[in-house]
N, C-alpha and C. Protein backbone atom coordinates (compact mmCIF):
# COMPACT_ATOMS: atom_id res chain seq x y z
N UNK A 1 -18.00 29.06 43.54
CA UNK A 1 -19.07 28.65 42.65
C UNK A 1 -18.54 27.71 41.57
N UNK A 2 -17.35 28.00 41.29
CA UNK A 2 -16.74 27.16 40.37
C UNK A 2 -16.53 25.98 40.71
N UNK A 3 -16.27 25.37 41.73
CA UNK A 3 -15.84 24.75 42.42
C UNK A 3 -17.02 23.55 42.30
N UNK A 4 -17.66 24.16 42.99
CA UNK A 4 -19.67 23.50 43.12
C UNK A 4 -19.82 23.36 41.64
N UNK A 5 -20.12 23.85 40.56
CA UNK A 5 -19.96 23.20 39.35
C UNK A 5 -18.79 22.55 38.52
N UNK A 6 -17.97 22.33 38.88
CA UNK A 6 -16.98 21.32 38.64
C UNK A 6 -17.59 19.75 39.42
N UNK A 7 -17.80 20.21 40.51
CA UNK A 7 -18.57 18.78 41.17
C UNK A 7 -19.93 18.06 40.40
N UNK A 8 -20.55 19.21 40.14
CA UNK A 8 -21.94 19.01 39.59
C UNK A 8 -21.69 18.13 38.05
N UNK A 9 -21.05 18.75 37.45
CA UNK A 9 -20.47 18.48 36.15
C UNK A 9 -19.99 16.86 36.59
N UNK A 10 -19.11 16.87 37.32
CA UNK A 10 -18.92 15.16 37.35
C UNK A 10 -20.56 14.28 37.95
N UNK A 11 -21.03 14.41 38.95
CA UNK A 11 -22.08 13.79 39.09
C UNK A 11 -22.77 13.80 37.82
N UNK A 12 -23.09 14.91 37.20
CA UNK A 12 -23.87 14.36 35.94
C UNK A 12 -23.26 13.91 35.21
N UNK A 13 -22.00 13.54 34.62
CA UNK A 13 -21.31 12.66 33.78
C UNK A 13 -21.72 11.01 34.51
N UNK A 14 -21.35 11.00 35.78
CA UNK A 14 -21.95 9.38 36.68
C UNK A 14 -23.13 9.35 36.26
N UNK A 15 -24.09 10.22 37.19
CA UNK A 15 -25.64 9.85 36.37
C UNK A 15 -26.31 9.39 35.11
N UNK A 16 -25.33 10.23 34.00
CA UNK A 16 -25.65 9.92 32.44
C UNK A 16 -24.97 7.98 32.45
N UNK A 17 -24.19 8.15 32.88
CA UNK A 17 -23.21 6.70 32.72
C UNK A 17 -24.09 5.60 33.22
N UNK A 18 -24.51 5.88 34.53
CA UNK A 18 -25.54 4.60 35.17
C UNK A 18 -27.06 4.43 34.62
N UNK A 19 -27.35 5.86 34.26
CA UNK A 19 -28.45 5.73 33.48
C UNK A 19 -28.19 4.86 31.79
N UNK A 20 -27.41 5.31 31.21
CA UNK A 20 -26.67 4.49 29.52
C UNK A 20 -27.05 2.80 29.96
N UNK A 21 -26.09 2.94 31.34
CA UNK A 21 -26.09 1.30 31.82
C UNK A 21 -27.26 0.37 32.03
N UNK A 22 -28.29 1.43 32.45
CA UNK A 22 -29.58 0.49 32.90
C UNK A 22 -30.29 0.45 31.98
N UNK A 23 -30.06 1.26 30.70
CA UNK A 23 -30.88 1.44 29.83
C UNK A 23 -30.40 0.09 28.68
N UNK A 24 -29.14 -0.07 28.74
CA UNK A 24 -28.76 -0.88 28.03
C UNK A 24 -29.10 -2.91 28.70
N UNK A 25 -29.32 -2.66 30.09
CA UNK A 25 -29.45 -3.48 30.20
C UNK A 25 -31.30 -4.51 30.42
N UNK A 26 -31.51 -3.14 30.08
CA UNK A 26 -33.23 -3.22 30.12
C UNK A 26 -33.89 -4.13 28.87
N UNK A 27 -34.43 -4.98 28.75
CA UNK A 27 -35.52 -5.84 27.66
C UNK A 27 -36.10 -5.19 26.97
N UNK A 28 -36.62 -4.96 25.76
CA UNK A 28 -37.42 -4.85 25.27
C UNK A 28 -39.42 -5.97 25.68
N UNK A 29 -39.79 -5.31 26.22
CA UNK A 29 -41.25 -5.80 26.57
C UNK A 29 -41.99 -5.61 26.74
N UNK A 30 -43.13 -6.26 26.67
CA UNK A 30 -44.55 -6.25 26.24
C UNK A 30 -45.12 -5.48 27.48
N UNK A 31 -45.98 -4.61 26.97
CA UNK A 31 -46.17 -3.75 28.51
C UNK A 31 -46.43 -2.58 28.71
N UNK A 32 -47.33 -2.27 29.46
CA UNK A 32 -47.09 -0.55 29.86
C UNK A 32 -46.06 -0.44 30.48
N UNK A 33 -46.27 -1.21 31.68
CA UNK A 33 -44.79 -0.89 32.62
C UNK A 33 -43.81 -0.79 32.08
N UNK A 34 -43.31 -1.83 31.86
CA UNK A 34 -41.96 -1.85 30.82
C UNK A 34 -41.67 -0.62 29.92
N UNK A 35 -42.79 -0.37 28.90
CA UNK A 35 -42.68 1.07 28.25
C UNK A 35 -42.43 2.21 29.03
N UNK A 36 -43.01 2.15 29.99
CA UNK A 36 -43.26 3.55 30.80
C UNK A 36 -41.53 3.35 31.30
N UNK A 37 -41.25 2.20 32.01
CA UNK A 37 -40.05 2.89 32.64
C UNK A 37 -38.86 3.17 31.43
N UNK A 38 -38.73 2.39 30.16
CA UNK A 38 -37.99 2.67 29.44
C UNK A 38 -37.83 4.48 28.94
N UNK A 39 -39.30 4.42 28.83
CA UNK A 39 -39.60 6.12 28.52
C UNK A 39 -38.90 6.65 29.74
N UNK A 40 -39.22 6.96 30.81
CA UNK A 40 -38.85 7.62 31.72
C UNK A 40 -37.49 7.32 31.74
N UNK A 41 -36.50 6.53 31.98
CA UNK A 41 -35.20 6.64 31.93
C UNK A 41 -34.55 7.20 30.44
N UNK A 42 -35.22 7.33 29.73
CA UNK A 42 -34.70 7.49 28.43
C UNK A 42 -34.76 9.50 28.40
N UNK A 43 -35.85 9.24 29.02
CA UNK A 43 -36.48 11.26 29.22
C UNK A 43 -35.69 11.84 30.32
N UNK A 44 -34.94 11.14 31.27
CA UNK A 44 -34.10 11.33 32.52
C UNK A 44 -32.68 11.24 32.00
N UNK A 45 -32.53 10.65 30.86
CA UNK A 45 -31.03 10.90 30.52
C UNK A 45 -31.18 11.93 29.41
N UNK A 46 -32.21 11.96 28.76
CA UNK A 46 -32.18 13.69 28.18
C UNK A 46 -31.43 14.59 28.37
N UNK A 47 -32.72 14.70 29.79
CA UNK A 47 -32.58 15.92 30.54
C UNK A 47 -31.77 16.05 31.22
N UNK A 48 -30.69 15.30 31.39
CA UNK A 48 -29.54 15.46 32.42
C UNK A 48 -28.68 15.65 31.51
N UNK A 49 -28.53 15.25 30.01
CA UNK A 49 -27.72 15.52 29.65
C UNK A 49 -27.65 16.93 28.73
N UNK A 50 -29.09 17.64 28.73
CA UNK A 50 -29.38 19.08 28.34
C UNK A 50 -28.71 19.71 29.58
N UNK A 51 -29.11 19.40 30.76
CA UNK A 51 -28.28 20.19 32.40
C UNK A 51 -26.86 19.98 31.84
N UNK A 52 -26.03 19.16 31.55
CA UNK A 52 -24.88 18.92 31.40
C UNK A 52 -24.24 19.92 29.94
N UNK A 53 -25.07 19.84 29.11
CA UNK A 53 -24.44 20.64 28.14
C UNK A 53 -24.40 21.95 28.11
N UNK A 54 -25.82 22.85 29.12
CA UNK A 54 -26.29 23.87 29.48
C UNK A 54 -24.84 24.63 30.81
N UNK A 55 -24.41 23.20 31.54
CA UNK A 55 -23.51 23.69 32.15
C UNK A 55 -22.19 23.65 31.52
N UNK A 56 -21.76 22.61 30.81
CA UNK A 56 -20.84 23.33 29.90
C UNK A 56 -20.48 24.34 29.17
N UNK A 57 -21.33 25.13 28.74
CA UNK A 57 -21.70 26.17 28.57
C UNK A 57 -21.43 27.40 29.48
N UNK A 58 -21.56 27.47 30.42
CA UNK A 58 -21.46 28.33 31.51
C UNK A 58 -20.13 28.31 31.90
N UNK A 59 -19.55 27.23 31.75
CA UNK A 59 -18.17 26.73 32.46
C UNK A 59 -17.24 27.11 31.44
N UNK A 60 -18.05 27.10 30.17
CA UNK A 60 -16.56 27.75 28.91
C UNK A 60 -17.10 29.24 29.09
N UNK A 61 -17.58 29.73 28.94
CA UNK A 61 -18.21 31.25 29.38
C UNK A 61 -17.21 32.27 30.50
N UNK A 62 -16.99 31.07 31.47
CA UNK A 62 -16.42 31.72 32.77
C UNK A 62 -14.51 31.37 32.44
N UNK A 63 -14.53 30.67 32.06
CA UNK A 63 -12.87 30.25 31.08
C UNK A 63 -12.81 28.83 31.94
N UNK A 64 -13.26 27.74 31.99
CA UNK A 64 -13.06 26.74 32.85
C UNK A 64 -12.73 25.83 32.24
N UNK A 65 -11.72 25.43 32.08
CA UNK A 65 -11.66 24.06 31.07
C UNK A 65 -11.93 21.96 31.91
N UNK A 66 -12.93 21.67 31.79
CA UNK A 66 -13.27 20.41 32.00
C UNK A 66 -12.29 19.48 31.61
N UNK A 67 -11.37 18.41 32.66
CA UNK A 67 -11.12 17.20 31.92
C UNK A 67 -11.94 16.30 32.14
């Protein structure tokens, strides 16, 4: 199990990273669309990064130390 969240833990560190990336490379513009997807990637790196801290958590709990 440890194992499987050590993996998990890195994918969501990638995910947060490519999400930072697209977010940074996104316009500011006039728009629903535009708003909407900014919102939504912005609400998707949240929440991945609440999963990420939620599993850190678990992982210092169990004695796991993350590099």
């Amino acid at each position: 199990m440890t194992r499987y969240m050590l993996l998990e833990h890195d994918r969501l560190q990638a995910d947060i990273a490519d999400l930072d990336a697209r977010l940074a490379r996104i316009q500011p513009a006039p728009g629903l669309k535009a708003r909407s997807v900014c919102s939504f990637l912005c609400e998707l790196a949240r929440h991945k990064r609440g999963m990420l801290k939620d599993l850190d958590h678990r992982l210092a709990k169990d004695g796991v130390t993350v590099n």
